[in-house]
Structure formats: C-alpha cells, structure tokens
Protein backbone atom coordinates (compact mmCIF):
# COMPACT_ATOMS: atom_id res chain seq x y z
CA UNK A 1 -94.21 -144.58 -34.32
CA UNK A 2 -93.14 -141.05 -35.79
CA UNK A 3 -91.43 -140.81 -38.82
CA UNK A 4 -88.39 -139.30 -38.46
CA UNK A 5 -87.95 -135.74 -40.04
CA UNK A 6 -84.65 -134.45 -41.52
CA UNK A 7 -84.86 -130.98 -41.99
CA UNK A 8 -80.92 -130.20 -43.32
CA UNK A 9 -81.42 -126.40 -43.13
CA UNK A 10 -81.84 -126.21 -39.49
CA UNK A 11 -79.14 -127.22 -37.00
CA UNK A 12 -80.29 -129.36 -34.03
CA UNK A 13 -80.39 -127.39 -30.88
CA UNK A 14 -77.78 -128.91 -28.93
CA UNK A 15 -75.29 -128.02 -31.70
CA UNK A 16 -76.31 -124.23 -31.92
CA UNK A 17 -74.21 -121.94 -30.04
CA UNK A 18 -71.43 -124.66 -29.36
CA UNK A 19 -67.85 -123.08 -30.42
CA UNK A 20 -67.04 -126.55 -32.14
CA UNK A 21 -70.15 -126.90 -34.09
CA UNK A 22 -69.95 -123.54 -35.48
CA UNK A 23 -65.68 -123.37 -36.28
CA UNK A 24 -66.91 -126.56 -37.66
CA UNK A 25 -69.32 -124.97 -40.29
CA UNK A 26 -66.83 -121.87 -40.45
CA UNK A 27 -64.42 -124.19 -41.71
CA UNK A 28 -66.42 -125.85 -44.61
CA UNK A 29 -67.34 -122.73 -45.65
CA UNK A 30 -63.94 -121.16 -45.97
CA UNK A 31 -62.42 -124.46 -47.46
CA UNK A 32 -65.16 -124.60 -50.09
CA UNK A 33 -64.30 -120.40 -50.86
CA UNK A 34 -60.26 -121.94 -50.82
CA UNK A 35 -60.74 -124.20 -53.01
CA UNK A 36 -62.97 -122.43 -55.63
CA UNK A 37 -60.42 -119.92 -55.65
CA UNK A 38 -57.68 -121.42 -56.17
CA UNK A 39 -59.60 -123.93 -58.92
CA UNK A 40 -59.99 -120.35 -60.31
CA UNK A 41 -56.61 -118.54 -60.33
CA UNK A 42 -53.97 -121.36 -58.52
CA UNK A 43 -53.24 -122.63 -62.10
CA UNK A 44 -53.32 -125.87 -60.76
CA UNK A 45 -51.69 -124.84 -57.13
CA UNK A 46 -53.73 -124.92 -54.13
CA UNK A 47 -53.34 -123.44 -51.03
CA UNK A 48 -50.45 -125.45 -49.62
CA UNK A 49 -48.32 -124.24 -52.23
CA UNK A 50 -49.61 -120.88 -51.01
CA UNK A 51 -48.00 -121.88 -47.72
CA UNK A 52 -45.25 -123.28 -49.04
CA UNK A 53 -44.05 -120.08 -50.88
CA UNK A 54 -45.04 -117.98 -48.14
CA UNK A 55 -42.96 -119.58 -45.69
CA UNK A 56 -39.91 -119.76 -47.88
CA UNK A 57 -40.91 -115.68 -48.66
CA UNK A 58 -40.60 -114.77 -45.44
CA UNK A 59 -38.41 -117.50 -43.37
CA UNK A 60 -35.85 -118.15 -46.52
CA UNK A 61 -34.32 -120.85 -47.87
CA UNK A 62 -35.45 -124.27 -45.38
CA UNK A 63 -34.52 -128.10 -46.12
CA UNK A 64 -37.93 -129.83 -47.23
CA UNK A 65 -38.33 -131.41 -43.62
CA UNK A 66 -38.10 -128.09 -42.28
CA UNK A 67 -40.83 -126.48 -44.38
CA UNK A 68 -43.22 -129.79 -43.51
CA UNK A 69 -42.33 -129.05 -39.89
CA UNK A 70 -43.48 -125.09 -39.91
CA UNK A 71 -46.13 -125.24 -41.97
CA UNK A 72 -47.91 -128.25 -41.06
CA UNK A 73 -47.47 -130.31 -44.10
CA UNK A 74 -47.17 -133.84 -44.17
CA UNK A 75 -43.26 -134.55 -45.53
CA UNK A 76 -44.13 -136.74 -48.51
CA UNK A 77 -46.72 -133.99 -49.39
CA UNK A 78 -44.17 -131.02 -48.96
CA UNK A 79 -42.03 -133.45 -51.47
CA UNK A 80 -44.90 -133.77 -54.38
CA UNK A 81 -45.92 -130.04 -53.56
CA UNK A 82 -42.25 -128.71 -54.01
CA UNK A 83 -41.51 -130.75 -57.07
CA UNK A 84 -45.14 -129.33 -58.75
CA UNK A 85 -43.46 -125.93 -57.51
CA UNK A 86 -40.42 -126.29 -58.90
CA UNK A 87 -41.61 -127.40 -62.43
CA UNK A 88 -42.89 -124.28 -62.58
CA UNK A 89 -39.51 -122.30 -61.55
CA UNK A 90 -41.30 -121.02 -58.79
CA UNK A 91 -38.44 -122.92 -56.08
CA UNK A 92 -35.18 -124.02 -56.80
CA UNK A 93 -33.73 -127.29 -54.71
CA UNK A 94 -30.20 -127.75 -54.11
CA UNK A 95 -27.78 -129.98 -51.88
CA UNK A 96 -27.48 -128.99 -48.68
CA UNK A 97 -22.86 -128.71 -48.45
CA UNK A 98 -23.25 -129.75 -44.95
CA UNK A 99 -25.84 -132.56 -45.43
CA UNK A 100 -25.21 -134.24 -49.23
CA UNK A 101 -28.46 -135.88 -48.68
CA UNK A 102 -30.89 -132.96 -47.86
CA UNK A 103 -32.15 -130.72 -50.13
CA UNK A 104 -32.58 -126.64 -49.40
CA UNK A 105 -35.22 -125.40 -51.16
CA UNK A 106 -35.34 -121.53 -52.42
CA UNK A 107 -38.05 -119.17 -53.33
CA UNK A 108 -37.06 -117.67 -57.00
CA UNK A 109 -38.32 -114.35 -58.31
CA UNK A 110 -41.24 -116.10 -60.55
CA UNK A 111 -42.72 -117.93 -56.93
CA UNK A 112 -42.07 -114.20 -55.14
CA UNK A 113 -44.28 -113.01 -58.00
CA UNK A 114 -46.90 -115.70 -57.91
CA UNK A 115 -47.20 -115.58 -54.22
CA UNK A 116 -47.99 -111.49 -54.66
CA UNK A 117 -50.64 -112.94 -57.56
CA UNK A 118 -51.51 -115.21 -54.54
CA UNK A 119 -51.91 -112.48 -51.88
CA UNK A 120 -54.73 -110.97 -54.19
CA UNK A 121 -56.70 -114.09 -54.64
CA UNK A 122 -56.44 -114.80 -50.49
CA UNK A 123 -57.86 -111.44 -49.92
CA UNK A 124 -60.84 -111.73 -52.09
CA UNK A 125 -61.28 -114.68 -50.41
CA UNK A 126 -60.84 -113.09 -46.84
CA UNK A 127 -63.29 -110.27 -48.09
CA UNK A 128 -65.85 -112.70 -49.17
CA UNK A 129 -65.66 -114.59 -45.80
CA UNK A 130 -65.65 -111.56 -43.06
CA UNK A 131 -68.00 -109.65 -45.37
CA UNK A 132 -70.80 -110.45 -42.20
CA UNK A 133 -68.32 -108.39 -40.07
CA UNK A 134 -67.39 -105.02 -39.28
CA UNK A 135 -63.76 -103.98 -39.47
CA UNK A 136 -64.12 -103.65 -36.01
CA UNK A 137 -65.31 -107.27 -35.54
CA UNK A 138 -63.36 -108.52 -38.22
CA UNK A 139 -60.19 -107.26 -35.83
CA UNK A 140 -61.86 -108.84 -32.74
CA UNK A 141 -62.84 -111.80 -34.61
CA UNK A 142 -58.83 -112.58 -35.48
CA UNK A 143 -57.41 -111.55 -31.95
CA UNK A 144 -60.07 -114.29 -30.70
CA UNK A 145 -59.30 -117.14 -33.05
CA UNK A 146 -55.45 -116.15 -32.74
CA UNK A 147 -55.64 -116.90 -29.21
CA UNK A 148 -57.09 -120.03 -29.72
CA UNK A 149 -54.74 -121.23 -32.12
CA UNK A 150 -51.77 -120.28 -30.00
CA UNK A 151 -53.50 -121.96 -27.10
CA UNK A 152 -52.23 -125.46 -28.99
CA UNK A 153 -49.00 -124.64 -28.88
C-alpha cells in the first residue's frame, strides 16, 4: 500500500477554484494581516474596538445591545470591549433617562481621534491585501464581495 503524501503547499484539486475554499484562505490571510496590525499599533485594541468606534462615529450614541446588534458582536463581548474602551476615555457610558437600566454609550473626541489613527493602520492593511489587484479590480473585487454579503441579509 502507498504511503500517503502530504504536500501542504499545494491545494487538492477539488478545492481549487471553489468560491468557499478560496474566501476561506482569503480570510486567514487578512485575519493574520488584522491581527499583526493591530498587535502593532491597536495599543492593546483589536479590530472590534475598531468597529465599535466606527459605528458609534458614524451612527452616534447607541445602548450597548444596540451596538452588539449592528456590528455583529456578541453582547457580553461589546460589554468587556466597551469597558477596555472606556478606560481609555475613548467612550463615555451613561444611563439611558428613559431606561435607568441601559446604558448609552458615546464616542469622545480621544476615540474620534484614535479611530482616524485607526483608519491609517486599516488602509495599510487594505493596501497590503489588494496589492495583487488593479484599482480597477480592486473596485470590481468589492462590488462582488458586497453583493455577496448583502445577499445574507
């Protein structure tokens, strides 16, 4: 009987040109470059806290199960996450007056300034991961995955 050869640099033929397989490998690849980056500049932070102060950038102030709900984050994760945020005055919590018991949560001028530090260290990382692309491509590349993504919903 034939010993079985693993060669790890090749990818078995039945998994080349299958979407899954390669979003798949697209996806390690792009979480590795995430989290080197942020390991690098995120003081700590990682990318959820990206999304965190992004969505409060842009949407406003949001109770905590609000921001878990638009951005995907578990709720006892947007908790830790917001607290970690917070200790570093870059959100401010506060009583909701209509609802004693939930919490609104606020970007502050320090988070709006670490989430423009933020926007540099994403693009670098964007750079680094379309470099195979051509701006063209790149802008074919996002219509096509955009699609997809909005096909879930």
């Amino acid at each position: 009987m034939p010993t079985p050869h693993h060669d790890t640099g090749r990818t078995p033929a039945r998994l080349e040109g299958r979407a899954t397989w390669l979003i798949s490998r697209a996806h390690t690849h792009v979480s590795g470059l995430l989290g080197a980056g942020f390991d690098a500049h995120g003081g700590g932070l990682r990318s959820y806290h990206y999304r965190l102060l992004a969505a409060l950038e842009e949407w406003g102030p949001a109770s905590q199960a609000e921001l878990g709900r638009r951005t995907g984050i578990d709720r006892s994760d947007v908790t830790a996450a917001l607290t970690k945020l917070e200790s570093r005055n870059l959100v401010e919590r506060s009583a909701d007056p209509a609802h004693k018991r939930r919490n609104i949560v606020t970007i502050t001028p320090a988070g709006v300034e670490r989430l423009l530090e933020f926007d540099k260290v994403i693009d670098g990382i964007q750079e680094e991961f379309l470099a195979p692309l051509t701006a063209a491509q790149r802008r074919q590349f996002i219509t096509l995955l955009s699609k997809l993504v909005d096909a879930q919903h």
